[in-house]
Protein backbone atom coordinates (compact mmCIF):
# COMPACT_ATOMS: atom_id res chain seq x y z
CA UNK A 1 31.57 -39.34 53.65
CA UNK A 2 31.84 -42.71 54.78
CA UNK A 3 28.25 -42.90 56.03
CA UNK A 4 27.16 -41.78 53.18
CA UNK A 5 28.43 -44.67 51.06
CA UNK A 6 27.27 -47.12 53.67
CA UNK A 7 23.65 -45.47 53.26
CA UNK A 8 23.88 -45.23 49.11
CA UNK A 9 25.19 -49.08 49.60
CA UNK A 10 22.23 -50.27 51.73
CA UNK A 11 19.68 -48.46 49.30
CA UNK A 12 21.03 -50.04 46.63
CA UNK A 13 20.93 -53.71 47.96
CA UNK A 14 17.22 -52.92 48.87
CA UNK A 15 16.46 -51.56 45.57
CA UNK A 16 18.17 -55.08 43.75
CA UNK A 17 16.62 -57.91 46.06
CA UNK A 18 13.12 -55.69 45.61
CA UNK A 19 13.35 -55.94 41.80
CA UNK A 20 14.03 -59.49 42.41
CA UNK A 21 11.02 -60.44 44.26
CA UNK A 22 8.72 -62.91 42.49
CA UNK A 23 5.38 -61.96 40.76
CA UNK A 24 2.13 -62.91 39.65
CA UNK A 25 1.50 -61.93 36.25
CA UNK A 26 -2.29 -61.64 34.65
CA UNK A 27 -2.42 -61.93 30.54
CA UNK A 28 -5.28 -62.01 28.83
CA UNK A 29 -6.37 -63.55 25.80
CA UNK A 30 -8.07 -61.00 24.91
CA UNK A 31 -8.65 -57.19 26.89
CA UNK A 32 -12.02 -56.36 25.05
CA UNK A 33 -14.95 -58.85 24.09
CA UNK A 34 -17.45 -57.48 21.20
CA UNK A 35 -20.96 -59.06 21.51
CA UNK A 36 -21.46 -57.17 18.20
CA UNK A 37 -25.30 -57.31 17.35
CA UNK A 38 -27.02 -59.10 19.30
CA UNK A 39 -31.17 -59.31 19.91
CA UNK A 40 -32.68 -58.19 23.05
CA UNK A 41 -33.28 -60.66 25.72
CA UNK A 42 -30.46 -62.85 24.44
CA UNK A 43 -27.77 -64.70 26.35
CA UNK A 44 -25.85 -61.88 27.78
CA UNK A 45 -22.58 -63.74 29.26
CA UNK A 46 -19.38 -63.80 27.91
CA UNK A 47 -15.80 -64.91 29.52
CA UNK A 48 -12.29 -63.39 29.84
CA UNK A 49 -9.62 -65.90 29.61
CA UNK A 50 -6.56 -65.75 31.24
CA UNK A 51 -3.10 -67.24 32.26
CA UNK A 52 -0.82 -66.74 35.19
CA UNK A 53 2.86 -66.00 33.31
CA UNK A 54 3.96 -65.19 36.89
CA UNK A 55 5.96 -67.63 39.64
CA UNK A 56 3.52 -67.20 42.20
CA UNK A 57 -0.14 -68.13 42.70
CA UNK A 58 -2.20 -65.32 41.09
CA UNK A 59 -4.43 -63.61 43.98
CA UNK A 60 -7.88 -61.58 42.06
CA UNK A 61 -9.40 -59.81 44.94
CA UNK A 62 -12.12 -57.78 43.06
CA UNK A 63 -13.71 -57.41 39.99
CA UNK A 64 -15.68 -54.71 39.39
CA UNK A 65 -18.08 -53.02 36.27
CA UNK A 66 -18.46 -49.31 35.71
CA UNK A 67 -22.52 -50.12 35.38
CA UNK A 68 -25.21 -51.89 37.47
CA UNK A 69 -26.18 -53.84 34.06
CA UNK A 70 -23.03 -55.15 34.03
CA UNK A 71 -22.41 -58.33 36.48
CA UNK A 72 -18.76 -60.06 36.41
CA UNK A 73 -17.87 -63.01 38.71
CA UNK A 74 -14.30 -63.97 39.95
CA UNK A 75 -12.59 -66.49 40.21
CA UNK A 76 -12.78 -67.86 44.14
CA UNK A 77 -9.84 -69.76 44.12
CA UNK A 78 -5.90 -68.59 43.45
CA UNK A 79 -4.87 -69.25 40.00
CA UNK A 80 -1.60 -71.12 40.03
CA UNK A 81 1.34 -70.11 37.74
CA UNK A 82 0.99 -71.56 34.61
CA UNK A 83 -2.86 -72.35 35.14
CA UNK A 84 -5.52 -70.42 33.02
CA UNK A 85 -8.59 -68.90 34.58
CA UNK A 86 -11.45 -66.94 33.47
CA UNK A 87 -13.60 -64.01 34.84
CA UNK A 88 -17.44 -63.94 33.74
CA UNK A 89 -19.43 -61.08 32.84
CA UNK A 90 -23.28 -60.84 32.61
CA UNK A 91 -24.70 -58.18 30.64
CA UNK A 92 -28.13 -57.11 30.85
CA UNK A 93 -29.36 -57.35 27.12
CA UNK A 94 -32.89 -56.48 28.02
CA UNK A 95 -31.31 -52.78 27.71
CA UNK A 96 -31.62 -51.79 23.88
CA UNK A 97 -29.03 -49.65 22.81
CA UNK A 98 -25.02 -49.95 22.45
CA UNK A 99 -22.52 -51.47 24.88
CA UNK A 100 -19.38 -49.56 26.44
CA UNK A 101 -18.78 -51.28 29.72
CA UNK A 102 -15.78 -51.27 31.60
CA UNK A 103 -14.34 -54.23 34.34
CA UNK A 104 -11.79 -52.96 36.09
CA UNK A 105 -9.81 -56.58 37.92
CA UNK A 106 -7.77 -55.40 41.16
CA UNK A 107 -4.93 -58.51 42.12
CA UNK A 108 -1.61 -59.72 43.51
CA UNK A 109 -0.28 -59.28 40.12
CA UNK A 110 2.70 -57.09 39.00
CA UNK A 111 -0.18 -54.86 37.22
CA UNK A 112 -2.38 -54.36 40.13
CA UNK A 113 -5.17 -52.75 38.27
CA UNK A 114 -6.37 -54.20 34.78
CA UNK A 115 -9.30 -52.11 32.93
CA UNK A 116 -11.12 -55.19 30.85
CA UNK A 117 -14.04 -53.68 28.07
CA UNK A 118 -17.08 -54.97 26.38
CA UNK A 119 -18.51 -53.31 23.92
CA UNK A 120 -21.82 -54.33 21.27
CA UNK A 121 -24.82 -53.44 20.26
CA UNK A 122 -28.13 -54.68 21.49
CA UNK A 123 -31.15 -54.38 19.25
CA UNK A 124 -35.01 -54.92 19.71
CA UNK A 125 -35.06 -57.32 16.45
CA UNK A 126 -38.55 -59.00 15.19
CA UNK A 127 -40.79 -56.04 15.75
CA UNK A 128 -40.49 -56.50 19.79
């Protein structure tokens, strides 16, 4: 009975000093970006802002789209708690038709995996 308090003890201590371990925390400004209507050929590149809310520096190891057409960058560098940073997306707007893209962001953050959108409409305007 004994060792079975000693083991219930020592899971517990790992469970509490686990939930107090610091984090790096991703929030966006914003999760989706709407390009709305926009004419064929036109500037296809948008940005998602965000902030660190963690303690520790913010770590994005990949960013990946669900589509070819759709190019994001990262940023290189950690993003420091407190400190804003943004992650670029490129969309190919010679493609006429509507936009539903996802980014999916893989980091060091609490929230592993985000799942960012874009989302529009690209038209051949002017007869072309």
């Amino acid at each position: 009975m004994k060792k079975i308090a000693v083991v219930l003890f020592m899971g517990l201590m790992a469970f509490s000093l686990q939930a107090q371990e610091k984090t790096a925390k991703i929030q966006f400004k914003a999760e989706t970006v709407d390009y709305g209507l926009i004419e064929k050929g036109s500037d296809g590149v948008r940005v998602f802002e965000f902030t660190n809310t963690g303690e520790v520096p913010l770590i994005i190891s990949k960013v990946s789209s669900s589509c070819g057409c759709t190019i994001p960058k990262k940023p290189e560098e950690p993003i420091l708690p407190g400190k804003t940073g943004e992650i670029q997306v490129k969309y190919d707007t010679n493609r006429v038709g509507p936009i539903r893209k996802a980014i999916t962001v893989i980091s060091n953050a609490d929230t592993p995996t985000k799942v960012l959108k874009i989302k529009g409409e690209v038209k051949a305007m002017d007869g072309k």
